[in-house]
Protein backbone atom coordinates (compact mmCIF):
# COMPACT_ATOMS: atom_id res chain seq x y z
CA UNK A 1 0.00 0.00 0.00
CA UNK A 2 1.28 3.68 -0.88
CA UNK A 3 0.73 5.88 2.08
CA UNK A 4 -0.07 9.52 0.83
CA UNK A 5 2.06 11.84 2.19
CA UNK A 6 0.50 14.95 0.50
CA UNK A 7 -1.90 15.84 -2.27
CA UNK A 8 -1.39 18.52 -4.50
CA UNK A 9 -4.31 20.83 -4.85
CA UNK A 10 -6.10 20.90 -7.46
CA UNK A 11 -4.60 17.66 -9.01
CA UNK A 12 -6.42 14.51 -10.28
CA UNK A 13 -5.92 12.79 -6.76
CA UNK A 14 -7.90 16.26 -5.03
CA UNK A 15 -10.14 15.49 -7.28
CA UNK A 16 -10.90 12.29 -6.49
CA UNK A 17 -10.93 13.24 -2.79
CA UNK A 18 -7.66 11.40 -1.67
CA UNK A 19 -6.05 12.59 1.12
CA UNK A 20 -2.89 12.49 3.37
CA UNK A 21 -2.92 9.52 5.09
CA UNK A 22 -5.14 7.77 3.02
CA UNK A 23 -3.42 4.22 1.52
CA UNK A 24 -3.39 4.05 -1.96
CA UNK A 25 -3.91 0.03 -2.66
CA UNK A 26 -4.60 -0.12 -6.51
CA UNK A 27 -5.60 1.35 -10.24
CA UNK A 28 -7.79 0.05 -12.49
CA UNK A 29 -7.38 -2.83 -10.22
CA UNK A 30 -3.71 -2.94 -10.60
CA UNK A 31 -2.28 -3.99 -7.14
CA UNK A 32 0.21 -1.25 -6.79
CA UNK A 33 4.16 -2.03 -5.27
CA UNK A 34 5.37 1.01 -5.47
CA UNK A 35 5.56 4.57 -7.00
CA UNK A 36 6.62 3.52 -10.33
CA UNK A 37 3.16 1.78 -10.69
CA UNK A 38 1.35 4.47 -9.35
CA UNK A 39 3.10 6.30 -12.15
CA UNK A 40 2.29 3.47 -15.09
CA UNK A 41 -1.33 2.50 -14.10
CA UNK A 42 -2.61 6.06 -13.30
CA UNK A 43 -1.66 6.90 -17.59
CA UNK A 44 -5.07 5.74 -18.37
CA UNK A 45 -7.82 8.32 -19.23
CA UNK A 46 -10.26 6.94 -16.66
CA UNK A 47 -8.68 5.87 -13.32
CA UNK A 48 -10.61 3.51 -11.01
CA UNK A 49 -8.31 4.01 -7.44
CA UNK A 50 -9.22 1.74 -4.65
CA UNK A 51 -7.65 3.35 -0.83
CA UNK A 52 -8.00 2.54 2.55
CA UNK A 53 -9.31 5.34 5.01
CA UNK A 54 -9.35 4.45 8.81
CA UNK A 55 -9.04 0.98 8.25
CA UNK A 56 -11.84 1.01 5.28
CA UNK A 57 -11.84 0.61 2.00
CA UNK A 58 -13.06 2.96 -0.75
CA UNK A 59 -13.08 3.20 -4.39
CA UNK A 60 -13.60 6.44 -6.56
CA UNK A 61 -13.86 6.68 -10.40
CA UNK A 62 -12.19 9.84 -12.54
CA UNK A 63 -11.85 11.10 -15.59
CA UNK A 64 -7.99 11.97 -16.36
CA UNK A 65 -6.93 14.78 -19.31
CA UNK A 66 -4.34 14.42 -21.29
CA UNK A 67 -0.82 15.19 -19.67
CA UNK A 68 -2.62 15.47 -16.22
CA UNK A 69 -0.79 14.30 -13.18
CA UNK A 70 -2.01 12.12 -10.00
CA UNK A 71 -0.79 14.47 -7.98
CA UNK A 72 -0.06 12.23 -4.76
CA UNK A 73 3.33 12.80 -2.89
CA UNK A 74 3.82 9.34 -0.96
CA UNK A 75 5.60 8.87 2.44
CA UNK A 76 7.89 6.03 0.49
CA UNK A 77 8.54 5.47 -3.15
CA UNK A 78 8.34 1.56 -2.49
CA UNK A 79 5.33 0.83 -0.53
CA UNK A 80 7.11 -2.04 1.36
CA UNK A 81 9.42 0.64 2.62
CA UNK A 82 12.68 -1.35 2.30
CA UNK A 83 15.31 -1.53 -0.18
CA UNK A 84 16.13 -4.43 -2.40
CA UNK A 85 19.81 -5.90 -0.72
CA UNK A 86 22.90 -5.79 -2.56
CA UNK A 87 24.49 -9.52 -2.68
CA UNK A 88 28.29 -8.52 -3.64
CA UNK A 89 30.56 -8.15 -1.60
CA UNK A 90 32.81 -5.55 -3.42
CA UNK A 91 36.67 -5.30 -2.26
CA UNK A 92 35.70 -1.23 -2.26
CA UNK A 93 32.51 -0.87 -1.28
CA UNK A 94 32.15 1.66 1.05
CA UNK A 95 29.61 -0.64 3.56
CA UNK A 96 32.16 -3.02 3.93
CA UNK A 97 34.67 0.13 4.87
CA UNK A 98 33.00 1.81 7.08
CA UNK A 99 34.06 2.72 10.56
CA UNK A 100 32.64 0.66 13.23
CA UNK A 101 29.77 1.99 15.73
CA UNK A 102 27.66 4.15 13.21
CA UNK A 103 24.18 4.74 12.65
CA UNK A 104 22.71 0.86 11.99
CA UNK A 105 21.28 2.32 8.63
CA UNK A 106 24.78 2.99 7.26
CA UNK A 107 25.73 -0.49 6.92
CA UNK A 108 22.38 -1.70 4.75
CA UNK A 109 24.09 -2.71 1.33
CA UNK A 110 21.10 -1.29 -1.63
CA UNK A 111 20.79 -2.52 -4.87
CA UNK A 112 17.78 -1.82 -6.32
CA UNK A 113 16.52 -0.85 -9.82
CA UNK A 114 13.60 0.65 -9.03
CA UNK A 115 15.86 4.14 -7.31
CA UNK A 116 18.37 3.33 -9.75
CA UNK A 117 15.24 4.64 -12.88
CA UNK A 118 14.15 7.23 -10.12
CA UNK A 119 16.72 8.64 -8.48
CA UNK A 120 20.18 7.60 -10.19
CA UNK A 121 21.58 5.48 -7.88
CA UNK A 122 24.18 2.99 -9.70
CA UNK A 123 22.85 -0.74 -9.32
CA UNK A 124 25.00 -4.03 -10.46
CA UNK A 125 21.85 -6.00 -12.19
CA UNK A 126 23.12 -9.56 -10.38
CA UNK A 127 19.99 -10.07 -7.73
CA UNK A 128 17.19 -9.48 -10.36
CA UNK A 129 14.89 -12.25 -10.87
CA UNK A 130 12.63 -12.53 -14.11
CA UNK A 131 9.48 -10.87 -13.01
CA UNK A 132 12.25 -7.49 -12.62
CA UNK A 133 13.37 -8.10 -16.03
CA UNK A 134 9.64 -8.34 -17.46
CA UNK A 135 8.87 -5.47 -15.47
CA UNK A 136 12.10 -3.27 -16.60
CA UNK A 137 10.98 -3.99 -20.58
CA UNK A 138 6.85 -3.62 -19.82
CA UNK A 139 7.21 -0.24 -17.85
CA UNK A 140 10.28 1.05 -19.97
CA UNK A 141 12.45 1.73 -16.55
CA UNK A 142 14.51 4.14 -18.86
CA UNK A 143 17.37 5.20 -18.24
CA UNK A 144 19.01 2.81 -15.85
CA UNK A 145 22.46 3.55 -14.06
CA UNK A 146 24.56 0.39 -13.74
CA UNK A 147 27.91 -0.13 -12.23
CA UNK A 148 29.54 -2.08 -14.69
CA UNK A 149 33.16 -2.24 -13.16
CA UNK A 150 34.62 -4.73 -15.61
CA UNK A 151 32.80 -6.43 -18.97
CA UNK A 152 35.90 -9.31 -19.05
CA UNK A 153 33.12 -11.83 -16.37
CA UNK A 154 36.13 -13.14 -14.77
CA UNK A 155 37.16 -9.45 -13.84
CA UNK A 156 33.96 -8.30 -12.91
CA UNK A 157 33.48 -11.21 -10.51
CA UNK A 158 36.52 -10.42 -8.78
CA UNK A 159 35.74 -6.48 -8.54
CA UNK A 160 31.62 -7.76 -7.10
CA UNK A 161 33.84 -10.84 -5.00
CA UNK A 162 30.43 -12.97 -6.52
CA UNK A 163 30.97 -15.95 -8.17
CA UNK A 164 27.92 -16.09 -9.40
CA UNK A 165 27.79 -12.70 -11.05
CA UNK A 166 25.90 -12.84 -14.68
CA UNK A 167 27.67 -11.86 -17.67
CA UNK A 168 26.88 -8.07 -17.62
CA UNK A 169 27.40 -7.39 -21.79
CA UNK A 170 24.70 -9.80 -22.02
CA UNK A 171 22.50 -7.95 -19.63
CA UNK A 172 23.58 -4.77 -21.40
CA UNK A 173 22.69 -6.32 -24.70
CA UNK A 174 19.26 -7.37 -23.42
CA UNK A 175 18.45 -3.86 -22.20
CA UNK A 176 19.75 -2.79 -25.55
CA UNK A 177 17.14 -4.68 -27.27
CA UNK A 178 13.79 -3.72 -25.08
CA UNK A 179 14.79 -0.13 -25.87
CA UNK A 180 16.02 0.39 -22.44
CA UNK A 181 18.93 3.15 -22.44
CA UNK A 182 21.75 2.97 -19.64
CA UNK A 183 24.60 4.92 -18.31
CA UNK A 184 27.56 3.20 -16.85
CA UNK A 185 30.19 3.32 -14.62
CA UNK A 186 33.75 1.79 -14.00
CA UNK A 187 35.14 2.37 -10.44
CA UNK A 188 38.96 2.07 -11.37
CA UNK A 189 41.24 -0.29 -8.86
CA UNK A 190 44.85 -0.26 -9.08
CA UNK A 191 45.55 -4.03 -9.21
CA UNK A 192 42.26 -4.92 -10.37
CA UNK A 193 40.62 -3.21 -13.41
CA UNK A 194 43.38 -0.93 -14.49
CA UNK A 195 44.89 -0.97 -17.34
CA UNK A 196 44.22 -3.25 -19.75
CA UNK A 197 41.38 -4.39 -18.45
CA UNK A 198 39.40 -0.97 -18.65
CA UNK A 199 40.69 -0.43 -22.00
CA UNK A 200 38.54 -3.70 -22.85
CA UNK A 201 35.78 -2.40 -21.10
CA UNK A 202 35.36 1.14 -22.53
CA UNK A 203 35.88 -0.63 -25.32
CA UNK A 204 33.33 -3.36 -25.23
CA UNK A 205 30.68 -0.68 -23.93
CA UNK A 206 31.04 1.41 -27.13
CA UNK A 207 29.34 -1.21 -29.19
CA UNK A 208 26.39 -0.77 -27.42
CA UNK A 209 26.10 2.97 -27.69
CA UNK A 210 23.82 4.76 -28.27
CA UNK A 211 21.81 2.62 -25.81
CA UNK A 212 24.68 2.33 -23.64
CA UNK A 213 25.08 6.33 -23.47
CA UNK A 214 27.84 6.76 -21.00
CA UNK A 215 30.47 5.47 -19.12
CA UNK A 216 31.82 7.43 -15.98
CA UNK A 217 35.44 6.65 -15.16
CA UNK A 218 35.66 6.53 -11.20
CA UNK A 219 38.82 6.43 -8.85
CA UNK A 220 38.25 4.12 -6.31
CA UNK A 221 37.55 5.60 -2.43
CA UNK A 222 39.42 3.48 -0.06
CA UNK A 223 38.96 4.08 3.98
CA UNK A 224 41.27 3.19 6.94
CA UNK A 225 39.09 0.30 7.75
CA UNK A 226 39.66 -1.09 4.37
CA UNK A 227 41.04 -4.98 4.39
CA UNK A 228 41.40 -6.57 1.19
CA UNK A 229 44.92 -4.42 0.47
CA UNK A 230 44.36 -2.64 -2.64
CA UNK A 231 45.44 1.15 -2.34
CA UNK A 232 44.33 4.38 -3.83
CA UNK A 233 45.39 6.40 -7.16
CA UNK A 234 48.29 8.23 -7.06
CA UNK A 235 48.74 11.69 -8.52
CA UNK A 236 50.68 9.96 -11.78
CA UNK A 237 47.75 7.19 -12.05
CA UNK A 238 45.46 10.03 -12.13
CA UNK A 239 47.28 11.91 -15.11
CA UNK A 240 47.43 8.96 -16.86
CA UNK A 241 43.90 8.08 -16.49
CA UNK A 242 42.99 11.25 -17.84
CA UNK A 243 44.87 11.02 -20.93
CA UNK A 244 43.65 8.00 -21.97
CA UNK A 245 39.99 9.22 -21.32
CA UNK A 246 40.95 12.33 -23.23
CA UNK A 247 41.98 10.16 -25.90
CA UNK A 248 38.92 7.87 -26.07
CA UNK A 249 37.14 11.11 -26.13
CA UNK A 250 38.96 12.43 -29.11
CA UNK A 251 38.16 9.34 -30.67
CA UNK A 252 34.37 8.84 -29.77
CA UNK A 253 33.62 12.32 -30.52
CA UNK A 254 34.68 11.53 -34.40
CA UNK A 255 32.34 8.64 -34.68
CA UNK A 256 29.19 9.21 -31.73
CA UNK A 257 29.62 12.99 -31.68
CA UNK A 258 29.91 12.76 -27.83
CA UNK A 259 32.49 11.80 -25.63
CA UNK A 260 31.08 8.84 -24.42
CA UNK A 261 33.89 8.20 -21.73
CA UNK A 262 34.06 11.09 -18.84
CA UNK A 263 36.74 10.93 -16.29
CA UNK A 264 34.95 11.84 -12.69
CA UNK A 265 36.09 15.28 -11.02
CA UNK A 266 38.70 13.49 -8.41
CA UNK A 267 40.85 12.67 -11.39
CA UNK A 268 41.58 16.44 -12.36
CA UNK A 269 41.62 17.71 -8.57
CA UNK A 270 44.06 14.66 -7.53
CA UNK A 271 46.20 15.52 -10.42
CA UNK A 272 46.23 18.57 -10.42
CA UNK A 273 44.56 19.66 -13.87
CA UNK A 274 42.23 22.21 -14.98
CA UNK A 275 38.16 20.87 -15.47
CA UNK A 276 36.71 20.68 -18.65
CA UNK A 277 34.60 23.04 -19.90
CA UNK A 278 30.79 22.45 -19.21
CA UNK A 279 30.56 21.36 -23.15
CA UNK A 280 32.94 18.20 -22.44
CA UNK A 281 30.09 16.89 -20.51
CA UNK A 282 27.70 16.58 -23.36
CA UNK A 283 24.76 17.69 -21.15
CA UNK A 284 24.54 14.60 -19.49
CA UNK A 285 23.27 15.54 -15.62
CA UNK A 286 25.63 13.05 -13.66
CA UNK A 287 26.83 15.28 -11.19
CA UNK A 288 25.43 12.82 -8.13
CA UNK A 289 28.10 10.90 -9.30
CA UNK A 290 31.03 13.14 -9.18
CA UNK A 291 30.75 14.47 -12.82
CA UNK A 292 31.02 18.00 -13.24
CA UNK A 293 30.33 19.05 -9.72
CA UNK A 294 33.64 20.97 -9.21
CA UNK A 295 32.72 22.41 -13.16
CA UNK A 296 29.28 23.49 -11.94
CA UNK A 297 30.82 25.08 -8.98
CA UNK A 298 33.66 27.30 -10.97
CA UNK A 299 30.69 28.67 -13.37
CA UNK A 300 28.66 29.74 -10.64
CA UNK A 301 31.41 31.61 -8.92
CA UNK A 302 32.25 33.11 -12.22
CA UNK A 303 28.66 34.37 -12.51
CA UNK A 304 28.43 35.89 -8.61
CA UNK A 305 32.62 37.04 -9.00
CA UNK A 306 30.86 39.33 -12.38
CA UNK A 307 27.10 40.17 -11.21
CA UNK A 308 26.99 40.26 -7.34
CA UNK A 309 30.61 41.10 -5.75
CA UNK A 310 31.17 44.40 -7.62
CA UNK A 311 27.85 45.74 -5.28
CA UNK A 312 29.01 44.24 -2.70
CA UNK A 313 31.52 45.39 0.25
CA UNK A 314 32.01 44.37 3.95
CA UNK A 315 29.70 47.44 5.78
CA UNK A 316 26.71 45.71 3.62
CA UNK A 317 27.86 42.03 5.38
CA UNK A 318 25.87 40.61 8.39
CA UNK A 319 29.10 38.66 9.44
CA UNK A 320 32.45 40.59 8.91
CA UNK A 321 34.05 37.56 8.45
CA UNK A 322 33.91 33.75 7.41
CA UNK A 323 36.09 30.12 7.85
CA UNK A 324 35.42 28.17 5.09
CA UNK A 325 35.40 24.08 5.78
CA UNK A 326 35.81 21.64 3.11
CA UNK A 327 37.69 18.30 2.27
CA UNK A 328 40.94 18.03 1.51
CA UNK A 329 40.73 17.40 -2.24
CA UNK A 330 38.34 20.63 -3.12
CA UNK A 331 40.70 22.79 -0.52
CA UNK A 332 42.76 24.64 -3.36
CA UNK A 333 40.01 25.07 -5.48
CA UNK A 334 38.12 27.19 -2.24
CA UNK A 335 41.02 28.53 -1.42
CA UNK A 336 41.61 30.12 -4.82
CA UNK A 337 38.07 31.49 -5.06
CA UNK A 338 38.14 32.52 -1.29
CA UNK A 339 40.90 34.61 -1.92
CA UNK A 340 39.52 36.58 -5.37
CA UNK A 341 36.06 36.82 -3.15
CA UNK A 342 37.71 38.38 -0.26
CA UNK A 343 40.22 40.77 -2.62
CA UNK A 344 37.08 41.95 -4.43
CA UNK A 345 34.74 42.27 -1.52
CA UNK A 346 37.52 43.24 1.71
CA UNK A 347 35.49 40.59 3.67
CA UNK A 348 38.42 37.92 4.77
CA UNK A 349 37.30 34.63 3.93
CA UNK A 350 39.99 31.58 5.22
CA UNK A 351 39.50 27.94 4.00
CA UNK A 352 40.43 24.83 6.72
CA UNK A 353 41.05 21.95 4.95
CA UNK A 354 39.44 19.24 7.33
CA UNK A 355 41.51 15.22 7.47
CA UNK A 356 38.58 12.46 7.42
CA UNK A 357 40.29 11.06 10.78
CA UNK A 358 36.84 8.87 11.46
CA UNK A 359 37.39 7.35 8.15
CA UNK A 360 41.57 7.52 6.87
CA UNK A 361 43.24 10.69 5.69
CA UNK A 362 42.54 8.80 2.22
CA UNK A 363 38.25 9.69 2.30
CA UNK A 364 39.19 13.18 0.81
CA UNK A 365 35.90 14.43 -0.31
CA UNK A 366 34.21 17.23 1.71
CA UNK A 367 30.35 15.25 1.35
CA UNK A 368 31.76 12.24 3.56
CA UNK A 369 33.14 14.54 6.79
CA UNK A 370 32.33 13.90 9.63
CA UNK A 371 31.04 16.47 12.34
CA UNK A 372 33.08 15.29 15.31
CA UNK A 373 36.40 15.66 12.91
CA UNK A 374 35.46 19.31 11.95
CA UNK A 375 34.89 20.23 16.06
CA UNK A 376 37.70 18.66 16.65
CA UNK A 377 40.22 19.99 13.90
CA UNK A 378 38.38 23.61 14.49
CA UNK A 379 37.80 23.85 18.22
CA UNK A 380 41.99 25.09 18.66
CA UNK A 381 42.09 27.02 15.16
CA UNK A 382 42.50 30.81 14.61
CA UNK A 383 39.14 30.59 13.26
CA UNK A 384 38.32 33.93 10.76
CA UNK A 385 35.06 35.63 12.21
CA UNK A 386 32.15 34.03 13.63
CA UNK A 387 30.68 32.53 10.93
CA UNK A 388 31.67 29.08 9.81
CA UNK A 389 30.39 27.87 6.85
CA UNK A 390 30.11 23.89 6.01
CA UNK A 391 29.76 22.10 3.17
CA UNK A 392 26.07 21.36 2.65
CA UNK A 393 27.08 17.57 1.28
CA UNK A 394 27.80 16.59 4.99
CA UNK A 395 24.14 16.82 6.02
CA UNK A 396 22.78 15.33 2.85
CA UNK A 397 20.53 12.84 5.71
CA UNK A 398 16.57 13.11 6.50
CA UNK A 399 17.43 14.03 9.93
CA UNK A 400 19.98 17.37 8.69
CA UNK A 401 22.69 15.05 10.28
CA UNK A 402 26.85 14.33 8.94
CA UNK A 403 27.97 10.53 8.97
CA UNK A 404 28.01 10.60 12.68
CA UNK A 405 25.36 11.92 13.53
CA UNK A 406 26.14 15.39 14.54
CA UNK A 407 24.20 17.83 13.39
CA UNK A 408 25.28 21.89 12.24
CA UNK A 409 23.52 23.19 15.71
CA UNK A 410 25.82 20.58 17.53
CA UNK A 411 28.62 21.94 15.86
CA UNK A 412 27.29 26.02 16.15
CA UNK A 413 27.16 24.99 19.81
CA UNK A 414 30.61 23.47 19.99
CA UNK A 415 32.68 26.49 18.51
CA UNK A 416 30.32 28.79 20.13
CA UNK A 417 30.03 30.28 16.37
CA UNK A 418 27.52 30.66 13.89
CA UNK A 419 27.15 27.85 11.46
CA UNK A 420 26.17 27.80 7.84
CA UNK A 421 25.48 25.48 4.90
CA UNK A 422 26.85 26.29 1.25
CA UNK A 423 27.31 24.71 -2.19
CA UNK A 424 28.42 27.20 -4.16
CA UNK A 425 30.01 30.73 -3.82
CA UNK A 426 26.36 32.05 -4.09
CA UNK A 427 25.53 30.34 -0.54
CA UNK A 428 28.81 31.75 1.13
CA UNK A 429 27.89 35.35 0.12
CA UNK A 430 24.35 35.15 1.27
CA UNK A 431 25.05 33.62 4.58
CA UNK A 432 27.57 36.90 4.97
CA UNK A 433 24.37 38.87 4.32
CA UNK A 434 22.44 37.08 6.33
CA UNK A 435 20.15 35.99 3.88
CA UNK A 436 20.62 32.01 3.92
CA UNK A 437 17.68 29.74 5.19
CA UNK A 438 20.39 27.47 6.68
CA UNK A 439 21.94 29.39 9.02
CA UNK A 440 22.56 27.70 13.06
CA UNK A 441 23.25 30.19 15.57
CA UNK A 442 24.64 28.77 18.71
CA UNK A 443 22.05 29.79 20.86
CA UNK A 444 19.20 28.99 18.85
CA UNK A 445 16.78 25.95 17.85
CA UNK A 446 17.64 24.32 14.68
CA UNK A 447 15.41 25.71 11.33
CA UNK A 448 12.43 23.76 10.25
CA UNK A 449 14.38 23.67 6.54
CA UNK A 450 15.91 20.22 5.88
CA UNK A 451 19.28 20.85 4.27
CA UNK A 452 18.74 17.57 2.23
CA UNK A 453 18.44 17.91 -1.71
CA UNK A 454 15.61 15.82 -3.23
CA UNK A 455 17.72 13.06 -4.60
CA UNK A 456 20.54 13.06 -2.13
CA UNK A 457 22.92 10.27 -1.36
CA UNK A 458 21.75 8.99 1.66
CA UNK A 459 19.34 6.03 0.93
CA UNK A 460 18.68 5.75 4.63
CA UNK A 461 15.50 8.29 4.06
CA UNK A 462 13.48 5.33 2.74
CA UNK A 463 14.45 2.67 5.13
């Protein structure tokens, strides 16, 4: 049963006199599993919806127009709540890495098609049984976003550690021919799928474009609790990653008229290289998964650097002065903007690069800090001002909370200093104004705004 969460006025569903709380069970007598059917079933020009109400059942009958909407906002997009399991056990996945005594939620392995269509998530195809696969082809679950990690099956049952792992090109191939589009990604190992062995792979996935329509080339994230003794890039891995991407780009360009192949963001911060312009990415929106985030981030600051800072000077500033926190990877990118922000503006703006200590110096990326590392790491500094501004990535939770559970209040209240949350340049200069809606005094009761993004990372909202 879908539990309605809201209904939007006016819609099809306010129509039909459905209301929060209500239990949507079926359409057109379609027992309904989860949103996607909701979605499918409620196309029909005449709906017939059966609910529940207080333990009751109901039916209604309505007339739908073309292009009209249900309208119904529902508690969880898969009305069983959970999550279908992941059954790999991947040398790098970042479960199995985790530090010990987190939130319970953090250590659920996911793997399920049904947020990989909605929300983007990367899924391996191995625990799908064949009602999935008639249900992928009947509903056209289009695009799909599959970690492919190897196409050699030896390989790629070594990168999942499954043995049982099905041939993925196949898989691929069978998408391929229900019309089903996918976008790909290789998470690169030294040891492992390097080399060679990704050169077959990029290779292999090409004859499937256009319905294979991308393949995202990611550095591996290894913690301090990893055991299985591979090891990270190193800065001369990472150049020479990105030349051969550059030069299967070169190459694909010729004959797809796209890249195809796109190196994720870590590559050109870890080895120290300029980001593509936003045209290298081809339009493709796969920021969630480290493509073009860092681009996205330069050509917003280049906007506010030429239509907001020339207005702007410190007597107009709430706070007379910020610290910036971020990972250590994005640190000299901040740092460089920080410094052209605070010579055009004279507000002083100082970055502090923060070391993941919960989870190895080698977790580098500013969304996986953890609050207890930044109090720590902060609470001694020569911080600049009293505002501190966070990276918004850190809280990306239903609760507003970092991997560990702290919170920004926790953190305003620990360094007795204002607290903000940014993503962009944008956010720092409004929370100088004083205009941001996430803003945590140290004093004061957290805001009602949830600094989660619709679509965030952490899968534990559905649980």
């Amino acid at each position: 049963m879908g539990l309605i969460q809201s209904v939007d006025p006016g819609s099809l569903a306010d129509q039909a006199g459905l209301r929060p709380g209500d239990d949507l069970i079926a359409i057109n007598g379609h027992t309904l599993r989860d949103v996607i059917d909701a979605q499918f079933y409620a196309a029909d020009e005449v709906l017939t919806l059966r609910f529940v109400r207080a333990g009751a059942t109901h039916e209604v009958t309505v007339r739908r127009a073309f292009g009209q909407a249900l309208g119904i906002q529902f508690v969880h997009p898969t009305f069983d709540i959970d999550i279908r399991r992941c059954n790999n056990l991947c040398p790098f996945c970042f479960v199995l890495q985790n530090a010990p005594r987190m939130r319970r939620t953090l250590y659920i392995k996911d793997d399920d098609y049904r947020y990989s269509f909605l929300f983007g998530h990367f899924v391996t195809l191995t625990n799908l049984n064949e009602e999935d696969w008639a249900r992928i082809a009947e509903q056209r679950l289009s695009p799909l976003y599959v970690s492919v990690h190897a196409t050699d099956l030896e390989t790629r049952r070594r990168c999942l550690r499954n043995p049982h792992a099905p041939d993925i090109m196949a898989q691929l191939r069978w998408l391929a021919d229900h019309g089903i589009t996918t976008h790909t990604q290789l998470v690169i190992t030294p040891g492992l799928n390097d080399g060679p062995r990704m050169e077959e792979s990029v290779r292999q996935l090409a004859t499937l474009y256009p319905h294979v329509m991308s393949v995202s080339v990611v550095p591996v994230g290894l913690t301090r609790h990893h055991k299985y003794g591979y090891r990270p890039h190193t800065p001369a891995e990472a150049l020479a990653t990105l030349e051969r991407v550059e030069a299967w780009q070169a190459e694909y360009r010729g004959t797809f008229g796209v890249g195809f192949v796109y190196a994720t963001d870590e590559w050109y911060l870890l080895a120290g290289r300029p980001l593509p312009a936003k045209r290298a990415y081809d339009g493709l929106a796969l920021q969630a998964n480290g493509l073009g985030m860092v681009r996205d981030f330069l050509d917003e600051w280049r906007r506010v650097k030429r239509n907001e800072l020339p207005m702007i000077r410190r007597a107009h500033a709430l706070f007379q002065a910020a610290s910036l926190v971020t990972g250590t990877l994005f640190a000299s990118t901040l740092t460089s903007a920080a410094r052209a922000f605070s010579r055009l503006t004279g507000i002083p703006l100082r970055v502090f690069p923060i070391v993941n200590e919960r989870l190895g110096e080698t977790i580098t990326v500013a969304g996986l800090l953890c609050g207890q590392d930044v109090i720590r790491q902060l609470r001694d500094a020569d911080l600049c001002g009293d505002l501190v501004i966070l990276p918004r990535l850190m809280f990306d939770h239903p609760d507003g909370v970092a991997l560990d559970d702290v919170s920004p209040a926790d953190i305003a209240r620990a360094l007795n200093k204002t607290v903000a949350l940014a993503d962009c340049m944008g956010d720092v200069l409004d929370a100088l104004l004083g205009n941001s809606k996430l803003l945590y005094a140290p004093a004061a009761d957290m805001p009602a705004v949830t600094p989660m993004q619709a679509g965030g990372w952490a899968v534990e909202k559905y649980l």
